[in-house]
C-alpha atoms as a PDB file:
ATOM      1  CA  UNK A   1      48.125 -12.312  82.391  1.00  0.00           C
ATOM      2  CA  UNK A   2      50.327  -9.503  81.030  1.00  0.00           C
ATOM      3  CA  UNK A   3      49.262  -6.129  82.284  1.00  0.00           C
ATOM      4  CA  UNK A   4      47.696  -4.250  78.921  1.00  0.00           C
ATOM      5  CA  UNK A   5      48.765  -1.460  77.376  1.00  0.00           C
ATOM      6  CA  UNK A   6      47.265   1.768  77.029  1.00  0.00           C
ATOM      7  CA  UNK A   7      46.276   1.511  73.539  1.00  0.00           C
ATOM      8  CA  UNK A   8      44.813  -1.842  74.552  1.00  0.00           C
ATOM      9  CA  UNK A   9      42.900  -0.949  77.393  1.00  0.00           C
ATOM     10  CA  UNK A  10      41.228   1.848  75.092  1.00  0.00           C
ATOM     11  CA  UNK A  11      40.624  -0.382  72.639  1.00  0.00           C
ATOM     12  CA  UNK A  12      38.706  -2.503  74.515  1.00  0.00           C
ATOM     13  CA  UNK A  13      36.425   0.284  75.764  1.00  0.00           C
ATOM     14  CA  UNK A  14      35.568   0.203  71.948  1.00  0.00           C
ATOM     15  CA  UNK A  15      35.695  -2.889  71.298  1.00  0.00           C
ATOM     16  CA  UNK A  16      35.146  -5.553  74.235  1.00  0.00           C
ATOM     17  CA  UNK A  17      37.475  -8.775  73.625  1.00  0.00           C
ATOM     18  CA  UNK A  18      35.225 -11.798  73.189  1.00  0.00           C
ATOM     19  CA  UNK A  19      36.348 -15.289  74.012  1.00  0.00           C
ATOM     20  CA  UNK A  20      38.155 -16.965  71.417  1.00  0.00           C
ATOM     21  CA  UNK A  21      36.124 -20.093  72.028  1.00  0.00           C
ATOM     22  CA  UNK A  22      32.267 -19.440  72.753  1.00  0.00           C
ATOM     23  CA  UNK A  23      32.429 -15.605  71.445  1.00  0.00           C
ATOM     24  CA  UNK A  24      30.979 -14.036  74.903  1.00  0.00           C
ATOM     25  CA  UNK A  25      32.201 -10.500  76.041  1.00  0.00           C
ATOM     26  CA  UNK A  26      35.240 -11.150  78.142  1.00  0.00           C
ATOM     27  CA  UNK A  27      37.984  -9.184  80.479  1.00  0.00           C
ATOM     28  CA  UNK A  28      40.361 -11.972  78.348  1.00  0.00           C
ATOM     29  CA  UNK A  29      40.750 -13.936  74.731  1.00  0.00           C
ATOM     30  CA  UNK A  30      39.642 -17.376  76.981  1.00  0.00           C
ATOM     31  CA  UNK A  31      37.043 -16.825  79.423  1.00  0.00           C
ATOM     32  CA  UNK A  32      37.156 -18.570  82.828  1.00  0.00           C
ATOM     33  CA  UNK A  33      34.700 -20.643  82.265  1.00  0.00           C
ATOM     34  CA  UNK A  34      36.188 -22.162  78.695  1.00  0.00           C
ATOM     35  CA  UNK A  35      39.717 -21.852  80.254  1.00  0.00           C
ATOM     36  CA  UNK A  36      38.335 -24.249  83.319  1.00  0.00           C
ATOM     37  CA  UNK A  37      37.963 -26.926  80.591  1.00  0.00           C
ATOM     38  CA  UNK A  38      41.467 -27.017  80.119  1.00  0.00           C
ATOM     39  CA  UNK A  39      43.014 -29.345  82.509  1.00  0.00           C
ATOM     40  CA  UNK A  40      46.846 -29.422  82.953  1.00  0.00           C
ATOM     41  CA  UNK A  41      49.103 -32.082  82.579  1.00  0.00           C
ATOM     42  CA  UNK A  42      50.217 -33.921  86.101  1.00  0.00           C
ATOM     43  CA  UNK A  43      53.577 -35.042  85.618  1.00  0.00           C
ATOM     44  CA  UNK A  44      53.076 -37.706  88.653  1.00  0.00           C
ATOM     45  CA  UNK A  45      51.206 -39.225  85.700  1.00  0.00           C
ATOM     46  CA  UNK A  46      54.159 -38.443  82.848  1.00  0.00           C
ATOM     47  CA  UNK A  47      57.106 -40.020  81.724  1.00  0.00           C
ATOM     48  CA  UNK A  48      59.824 -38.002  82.980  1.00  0.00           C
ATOM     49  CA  UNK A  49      61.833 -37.752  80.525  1.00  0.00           C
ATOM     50  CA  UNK A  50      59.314 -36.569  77.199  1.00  0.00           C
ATOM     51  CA  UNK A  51      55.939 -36.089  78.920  1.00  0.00           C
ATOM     52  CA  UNK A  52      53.981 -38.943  77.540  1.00  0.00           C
ATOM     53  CA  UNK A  53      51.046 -39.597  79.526  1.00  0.00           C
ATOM     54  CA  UNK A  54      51.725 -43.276  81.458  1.00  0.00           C
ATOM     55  CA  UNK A  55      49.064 -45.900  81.976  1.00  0.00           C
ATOM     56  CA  UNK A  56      49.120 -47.852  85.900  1.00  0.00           C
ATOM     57  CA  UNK A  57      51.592 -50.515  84.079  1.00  0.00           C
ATOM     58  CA  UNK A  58      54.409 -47.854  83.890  1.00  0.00           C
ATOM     59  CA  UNK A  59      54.422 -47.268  87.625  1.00  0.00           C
ATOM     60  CA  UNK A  60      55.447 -50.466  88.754  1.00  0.00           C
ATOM     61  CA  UNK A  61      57.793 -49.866  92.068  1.00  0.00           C
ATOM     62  CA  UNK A  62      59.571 -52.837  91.077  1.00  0.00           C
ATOM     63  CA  UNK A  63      60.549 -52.042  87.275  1.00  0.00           C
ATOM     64  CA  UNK A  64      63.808 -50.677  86.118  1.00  0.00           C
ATOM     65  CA  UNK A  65      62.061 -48.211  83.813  1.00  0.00           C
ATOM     66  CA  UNK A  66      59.807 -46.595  86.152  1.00  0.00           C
ATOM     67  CA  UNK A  67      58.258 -43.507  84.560  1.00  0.00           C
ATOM     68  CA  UNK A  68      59.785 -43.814  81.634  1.00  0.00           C
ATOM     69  CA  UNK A  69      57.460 -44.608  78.378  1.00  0.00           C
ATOM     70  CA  UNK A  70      58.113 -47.516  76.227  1.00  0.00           C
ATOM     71  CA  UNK A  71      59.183 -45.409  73.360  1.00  0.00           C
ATOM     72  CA  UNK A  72      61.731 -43.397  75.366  1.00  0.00           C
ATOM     73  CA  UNK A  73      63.578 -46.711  76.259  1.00  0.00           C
ATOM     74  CA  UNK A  74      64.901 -46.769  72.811  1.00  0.00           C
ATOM     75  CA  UNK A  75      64.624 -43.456  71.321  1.00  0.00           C
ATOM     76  CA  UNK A  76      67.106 -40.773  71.955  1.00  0.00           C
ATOM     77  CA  UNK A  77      65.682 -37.200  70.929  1.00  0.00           C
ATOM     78  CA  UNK A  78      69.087 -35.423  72.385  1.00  0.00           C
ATOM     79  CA  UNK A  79      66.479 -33.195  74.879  1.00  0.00           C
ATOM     80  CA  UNK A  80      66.951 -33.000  79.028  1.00  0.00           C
ATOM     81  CA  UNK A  81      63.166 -33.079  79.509  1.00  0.00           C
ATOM     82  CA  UNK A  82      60.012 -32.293  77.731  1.00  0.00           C
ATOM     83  CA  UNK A  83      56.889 -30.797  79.432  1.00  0.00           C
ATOM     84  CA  UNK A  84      53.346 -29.837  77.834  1.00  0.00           C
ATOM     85  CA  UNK A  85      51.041 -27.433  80.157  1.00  0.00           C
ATOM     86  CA  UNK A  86      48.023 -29.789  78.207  1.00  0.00           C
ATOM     87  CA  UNK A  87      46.999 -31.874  75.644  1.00  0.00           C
ATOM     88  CA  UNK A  88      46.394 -31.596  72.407  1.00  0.00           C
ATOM     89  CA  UNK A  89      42.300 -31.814  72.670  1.00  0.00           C
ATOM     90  CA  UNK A  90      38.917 -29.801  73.255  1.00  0.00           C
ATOM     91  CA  UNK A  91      39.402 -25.939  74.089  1.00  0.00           C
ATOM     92  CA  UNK A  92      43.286 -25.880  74.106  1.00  0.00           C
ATOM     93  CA  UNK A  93      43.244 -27.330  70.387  1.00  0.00           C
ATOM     94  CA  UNK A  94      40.903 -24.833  69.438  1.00  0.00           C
ATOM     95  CA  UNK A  95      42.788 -21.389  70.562  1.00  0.00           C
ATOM     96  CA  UNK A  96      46.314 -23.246  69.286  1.00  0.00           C
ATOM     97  CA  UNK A  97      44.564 -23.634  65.769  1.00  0.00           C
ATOM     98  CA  UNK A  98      43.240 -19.760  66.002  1.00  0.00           C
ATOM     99  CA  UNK A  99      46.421 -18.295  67.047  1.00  0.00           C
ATOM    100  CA  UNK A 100      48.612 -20.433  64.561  1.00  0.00           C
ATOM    101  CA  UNK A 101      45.958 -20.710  61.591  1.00  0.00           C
ATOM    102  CA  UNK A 102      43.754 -17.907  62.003  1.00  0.00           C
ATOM    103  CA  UNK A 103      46.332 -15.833  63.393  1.00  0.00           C
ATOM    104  CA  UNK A 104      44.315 -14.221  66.564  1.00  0.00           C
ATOM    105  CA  UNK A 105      47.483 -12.866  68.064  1.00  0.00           C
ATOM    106  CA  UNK A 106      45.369 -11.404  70.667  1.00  0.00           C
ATOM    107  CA  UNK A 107      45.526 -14.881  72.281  1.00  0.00           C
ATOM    108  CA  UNK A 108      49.623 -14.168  73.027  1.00  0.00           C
ATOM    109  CA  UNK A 109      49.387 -13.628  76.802  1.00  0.00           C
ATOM    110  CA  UNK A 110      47.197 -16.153  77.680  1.00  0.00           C
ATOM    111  CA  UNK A 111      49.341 -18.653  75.635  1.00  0.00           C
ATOM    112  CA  UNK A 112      52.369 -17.196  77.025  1.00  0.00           C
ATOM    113  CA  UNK A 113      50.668 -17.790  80.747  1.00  0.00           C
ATOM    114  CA  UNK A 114      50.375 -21.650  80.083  1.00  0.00           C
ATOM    115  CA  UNK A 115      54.057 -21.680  79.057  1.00  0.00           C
ATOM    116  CA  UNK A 116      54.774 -19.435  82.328  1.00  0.00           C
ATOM    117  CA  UNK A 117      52.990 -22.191  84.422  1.00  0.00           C
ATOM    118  CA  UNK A 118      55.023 -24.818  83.166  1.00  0.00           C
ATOM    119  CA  UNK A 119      58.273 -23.273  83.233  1.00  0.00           C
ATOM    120  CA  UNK A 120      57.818 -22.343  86.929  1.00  0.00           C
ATOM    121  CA  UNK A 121      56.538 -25.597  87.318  1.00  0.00           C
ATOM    122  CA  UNK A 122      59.763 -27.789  85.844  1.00  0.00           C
ATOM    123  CA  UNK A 123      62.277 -25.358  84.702  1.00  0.00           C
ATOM    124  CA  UNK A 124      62.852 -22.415  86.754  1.00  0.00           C
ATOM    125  CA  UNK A 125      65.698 -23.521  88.415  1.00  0.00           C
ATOM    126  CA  UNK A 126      67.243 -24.466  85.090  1.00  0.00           C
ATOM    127  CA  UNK A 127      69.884 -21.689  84.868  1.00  0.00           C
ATOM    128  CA  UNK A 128      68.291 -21.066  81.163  1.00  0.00           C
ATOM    129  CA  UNK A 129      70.707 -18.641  78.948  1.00  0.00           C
ATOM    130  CA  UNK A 130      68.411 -18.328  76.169  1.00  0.00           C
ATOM    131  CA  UNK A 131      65.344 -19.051  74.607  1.00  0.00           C
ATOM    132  CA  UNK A 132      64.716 -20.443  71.206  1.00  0.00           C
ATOM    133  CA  UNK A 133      61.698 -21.958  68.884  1.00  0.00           C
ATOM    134  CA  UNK A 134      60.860 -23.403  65.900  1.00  0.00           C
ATOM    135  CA  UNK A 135      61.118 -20.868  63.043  1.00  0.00           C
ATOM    136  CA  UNK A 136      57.434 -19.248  62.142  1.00  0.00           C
ATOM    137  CA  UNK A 137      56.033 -16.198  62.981  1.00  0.00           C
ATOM    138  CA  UNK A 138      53.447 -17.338  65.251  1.00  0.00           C
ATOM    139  CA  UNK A 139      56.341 -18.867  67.671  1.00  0.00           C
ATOM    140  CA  UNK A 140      58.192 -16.241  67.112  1.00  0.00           C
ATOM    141  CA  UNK A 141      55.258 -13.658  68.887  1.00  0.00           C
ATOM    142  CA  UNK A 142      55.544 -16.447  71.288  1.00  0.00           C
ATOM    143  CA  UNK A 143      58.746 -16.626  72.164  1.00  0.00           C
ATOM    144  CA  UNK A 144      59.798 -13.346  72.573  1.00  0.00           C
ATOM    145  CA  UNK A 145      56.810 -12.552  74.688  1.00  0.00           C
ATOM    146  CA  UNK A 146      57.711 -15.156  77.109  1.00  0.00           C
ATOM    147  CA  UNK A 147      61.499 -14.263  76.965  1.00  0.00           C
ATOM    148  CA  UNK A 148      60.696 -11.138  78.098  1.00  0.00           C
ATOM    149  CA  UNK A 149      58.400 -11.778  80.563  1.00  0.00           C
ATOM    150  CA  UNK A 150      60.615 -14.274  82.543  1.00  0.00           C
ATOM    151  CA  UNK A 151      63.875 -11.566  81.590  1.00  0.00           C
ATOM    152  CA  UNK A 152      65.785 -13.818  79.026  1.00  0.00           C
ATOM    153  CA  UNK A 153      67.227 -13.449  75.851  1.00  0.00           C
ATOM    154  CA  UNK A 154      65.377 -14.936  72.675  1.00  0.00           C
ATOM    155  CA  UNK A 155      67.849 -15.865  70.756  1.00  0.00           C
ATOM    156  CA  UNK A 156      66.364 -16.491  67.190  1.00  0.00           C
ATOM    157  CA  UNK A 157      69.856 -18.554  66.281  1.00  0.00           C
ATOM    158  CA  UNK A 158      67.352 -21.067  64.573  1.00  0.00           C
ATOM    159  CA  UNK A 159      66.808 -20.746  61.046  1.00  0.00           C
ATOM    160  CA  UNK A 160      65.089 -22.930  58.753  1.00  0.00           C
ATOM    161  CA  UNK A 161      66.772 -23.465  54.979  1.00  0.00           C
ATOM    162  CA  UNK A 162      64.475 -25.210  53.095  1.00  0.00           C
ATOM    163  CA  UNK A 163      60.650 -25.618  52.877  1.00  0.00           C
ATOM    164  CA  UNK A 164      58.886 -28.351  54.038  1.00  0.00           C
ATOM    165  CA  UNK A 165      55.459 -29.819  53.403  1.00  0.00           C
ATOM    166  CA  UNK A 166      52.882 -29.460  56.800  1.00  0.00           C
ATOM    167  CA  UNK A 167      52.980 -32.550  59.476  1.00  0.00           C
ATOM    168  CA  UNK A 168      49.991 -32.507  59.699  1.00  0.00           C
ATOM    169  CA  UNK A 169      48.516 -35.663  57.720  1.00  0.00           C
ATOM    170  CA  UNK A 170      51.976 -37.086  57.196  1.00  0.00           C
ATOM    171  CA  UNK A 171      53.041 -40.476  58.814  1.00  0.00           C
ATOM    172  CA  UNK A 172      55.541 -40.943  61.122  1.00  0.00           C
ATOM    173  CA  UNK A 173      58.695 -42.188  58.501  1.00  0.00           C
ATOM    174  CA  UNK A 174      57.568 -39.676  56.329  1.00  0.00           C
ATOM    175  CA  UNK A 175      57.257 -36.783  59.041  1.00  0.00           C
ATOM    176  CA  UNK A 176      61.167 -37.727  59.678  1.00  0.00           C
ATOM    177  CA  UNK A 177      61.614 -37.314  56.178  1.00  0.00           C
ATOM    178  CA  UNK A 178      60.177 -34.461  55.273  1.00  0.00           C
ATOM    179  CA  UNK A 179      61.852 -32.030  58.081  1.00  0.00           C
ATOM    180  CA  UNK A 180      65.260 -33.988  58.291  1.00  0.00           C
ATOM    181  CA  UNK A 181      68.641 -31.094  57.169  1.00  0.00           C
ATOM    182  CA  UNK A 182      65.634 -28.615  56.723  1.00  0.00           C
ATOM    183  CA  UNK A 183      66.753 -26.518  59.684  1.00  0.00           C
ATOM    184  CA  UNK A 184      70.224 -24.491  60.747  1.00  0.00           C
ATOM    185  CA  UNK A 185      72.303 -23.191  63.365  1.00  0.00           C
ATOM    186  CA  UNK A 186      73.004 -19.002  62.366  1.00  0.00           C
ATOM    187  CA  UNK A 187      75.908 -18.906  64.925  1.00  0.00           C
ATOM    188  CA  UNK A 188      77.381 -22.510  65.271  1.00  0.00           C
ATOM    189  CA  UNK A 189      79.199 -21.074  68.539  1.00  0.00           C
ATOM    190  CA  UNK A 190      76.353 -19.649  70.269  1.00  0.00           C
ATOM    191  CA  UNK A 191      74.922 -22.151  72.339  1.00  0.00           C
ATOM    192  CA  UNK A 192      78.407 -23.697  73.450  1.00  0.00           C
ATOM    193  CA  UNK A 193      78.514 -24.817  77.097  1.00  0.00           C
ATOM    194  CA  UNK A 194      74.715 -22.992  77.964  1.00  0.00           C
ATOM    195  CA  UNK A 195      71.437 -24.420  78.983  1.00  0.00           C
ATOM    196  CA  UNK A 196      68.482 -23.827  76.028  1.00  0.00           C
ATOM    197  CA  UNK A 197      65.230 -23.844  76.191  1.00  0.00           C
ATOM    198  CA  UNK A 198      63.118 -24.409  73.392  1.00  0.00           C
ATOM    199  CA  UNK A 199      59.485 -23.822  73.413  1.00  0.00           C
ATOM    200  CA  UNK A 200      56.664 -25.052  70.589  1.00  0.00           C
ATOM    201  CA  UNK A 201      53.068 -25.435  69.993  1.00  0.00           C
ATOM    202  CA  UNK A 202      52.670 -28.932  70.045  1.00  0.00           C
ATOM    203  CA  UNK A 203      54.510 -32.169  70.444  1.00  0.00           C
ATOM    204  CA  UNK A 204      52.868 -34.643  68.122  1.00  0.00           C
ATOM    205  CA  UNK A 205      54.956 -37.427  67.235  1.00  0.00           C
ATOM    206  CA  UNK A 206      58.067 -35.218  68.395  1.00  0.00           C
ATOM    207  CA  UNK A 207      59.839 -35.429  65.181  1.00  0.00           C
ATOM    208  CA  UNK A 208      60.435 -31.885  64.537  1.00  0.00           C
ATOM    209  CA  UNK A 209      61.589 -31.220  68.206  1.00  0.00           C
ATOM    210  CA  UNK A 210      63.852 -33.790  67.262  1.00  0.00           C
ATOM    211  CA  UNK A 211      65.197 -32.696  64.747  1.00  0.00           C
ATOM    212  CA  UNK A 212      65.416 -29.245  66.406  1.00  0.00           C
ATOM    213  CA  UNK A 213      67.588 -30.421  69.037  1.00  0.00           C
ATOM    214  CA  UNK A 214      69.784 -32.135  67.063  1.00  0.00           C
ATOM    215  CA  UNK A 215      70.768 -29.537  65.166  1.00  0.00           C
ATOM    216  CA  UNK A 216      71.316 -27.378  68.786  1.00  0.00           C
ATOM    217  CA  UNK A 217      73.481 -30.019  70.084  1.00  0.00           C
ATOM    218  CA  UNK A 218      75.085 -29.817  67.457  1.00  0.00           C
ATOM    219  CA  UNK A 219      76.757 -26.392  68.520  1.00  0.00           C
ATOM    220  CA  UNK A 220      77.353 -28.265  72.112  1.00  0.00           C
ATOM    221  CA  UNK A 221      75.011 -26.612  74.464  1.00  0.00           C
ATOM    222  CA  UNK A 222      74.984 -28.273  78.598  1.00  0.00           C
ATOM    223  CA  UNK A 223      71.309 -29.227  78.255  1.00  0.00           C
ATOM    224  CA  UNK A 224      68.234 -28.935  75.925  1.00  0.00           C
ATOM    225  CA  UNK A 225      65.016 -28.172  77.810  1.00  0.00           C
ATOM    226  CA  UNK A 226      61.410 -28.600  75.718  1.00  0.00           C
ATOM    227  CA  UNK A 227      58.300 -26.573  76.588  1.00  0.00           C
ATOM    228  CA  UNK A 228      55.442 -26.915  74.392  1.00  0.00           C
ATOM    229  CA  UNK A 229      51.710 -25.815  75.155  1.00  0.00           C
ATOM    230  CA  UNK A 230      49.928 -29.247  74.415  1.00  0.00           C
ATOM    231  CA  UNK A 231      50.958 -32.769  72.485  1.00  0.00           C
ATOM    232  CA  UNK A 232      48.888 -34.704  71.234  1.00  0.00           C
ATOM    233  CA  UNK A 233      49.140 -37.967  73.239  1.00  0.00           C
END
């Protein structure tokens, strides 16, 4: 975790924080024993190119395709690699939806931890230039709390131009739909020739992600790294 502040440290001498999932007093937002319940992804078990979680067929030694999922074979999402720290389910679905929904900021640092995990995990010898995200405040308190704790720049050169109904509920043509030409490049030239990382929530169907790095490659970066905290399958 980030060392606290002042100010924070004498708040919580007021105040205790409490555990953003079972309520009890806690030296963090997630106590141990609700962040124990949160078991990381194991990328032995992944496809290594989006993250998908493989089933015993997929790790045939004789196939072709080995660790790649069936979908990847014939989708192209314009990424390097994606990685989630977990999925989408139980305690790690609950302090996403209070951070993004609820907007219980105080869970920053030990969201920003599960990123760090990850990123030392698969990307730290990446040669990153900059970090970016999808537009929204919540990933924005994300994002430049993990840029700063790993020493990058966040580069905010993502902006979005036109609203868009919630995923959440939508199908899978019509999740395409509804965030296709809704995002934008503010400096068409800055992510020529450098190595992005983009980091999310969650990677549901992966269609705004897509999107996303379409729109970067469209300013011709070297690579397009994804880090999100969970997806969903």
């Amino acid at each position: 975790m980030l060392k606290k502040s002042i100010t924070d440290f004498l708040k919580d001498l007021a105040i205790p924080p409490t555990c953003a999932v079972c309520g009890k007093i806690s030296p963090d937002y997630l106590c141990r024993r609700c962040g124990s319940e949160i078991i990381p992804i194991k990328s032995v078990y992944s496809c290594r190119y989006c993250g998908k979680l493989l089933s015993g067929s997929n790790h045939d030694n004789d196939s072709e395709e080995k660790g790649i999922c069936n979908f990847c074979r014939t989708e192209d999402y314009n990424f390097t690699v994606h990685r989630s720290f977990a999925l989408y389910t139980g305690n790690m679905k609950k302090i996403i939806k209070k951070f993004k929904y609820k907007k219980i900021y105080n869970l920053k640092d030990v969201l920003v931890g599960f990123l760090s995990d990850v990123y030392k995990e698969y990307f730290s010898d990446g040669n990153i230039d900059y970090i970016d995200t999808v537009p929204g405040k919540h990933m924005g308190i994300l994002a430049e709390s993990f840029a700063a704790r790993h020493g990058m720049p966040f580069k905010q050169n993502i902006i979005k131009i036109r609203k868009t109904h919630r995923q959440g509920g939508l199908g899978l043509k019509e999740r395409k739909v509804n965030i296709l030409d809704c995002f934008k490049l503010r400096d068409c030239l800055a992510y020529r020739d450098k190595n992005i990382l983009v980091i999310d929530d969650v990677w549901t169907s992966g269609s705004t992600l897509k999107e996303i790095c379409r729109i970067i490659r469209s300013g011709g970066p070297k690579k397009i790294f994804l880090l999100t905290l969970a997806r969903g399958a």
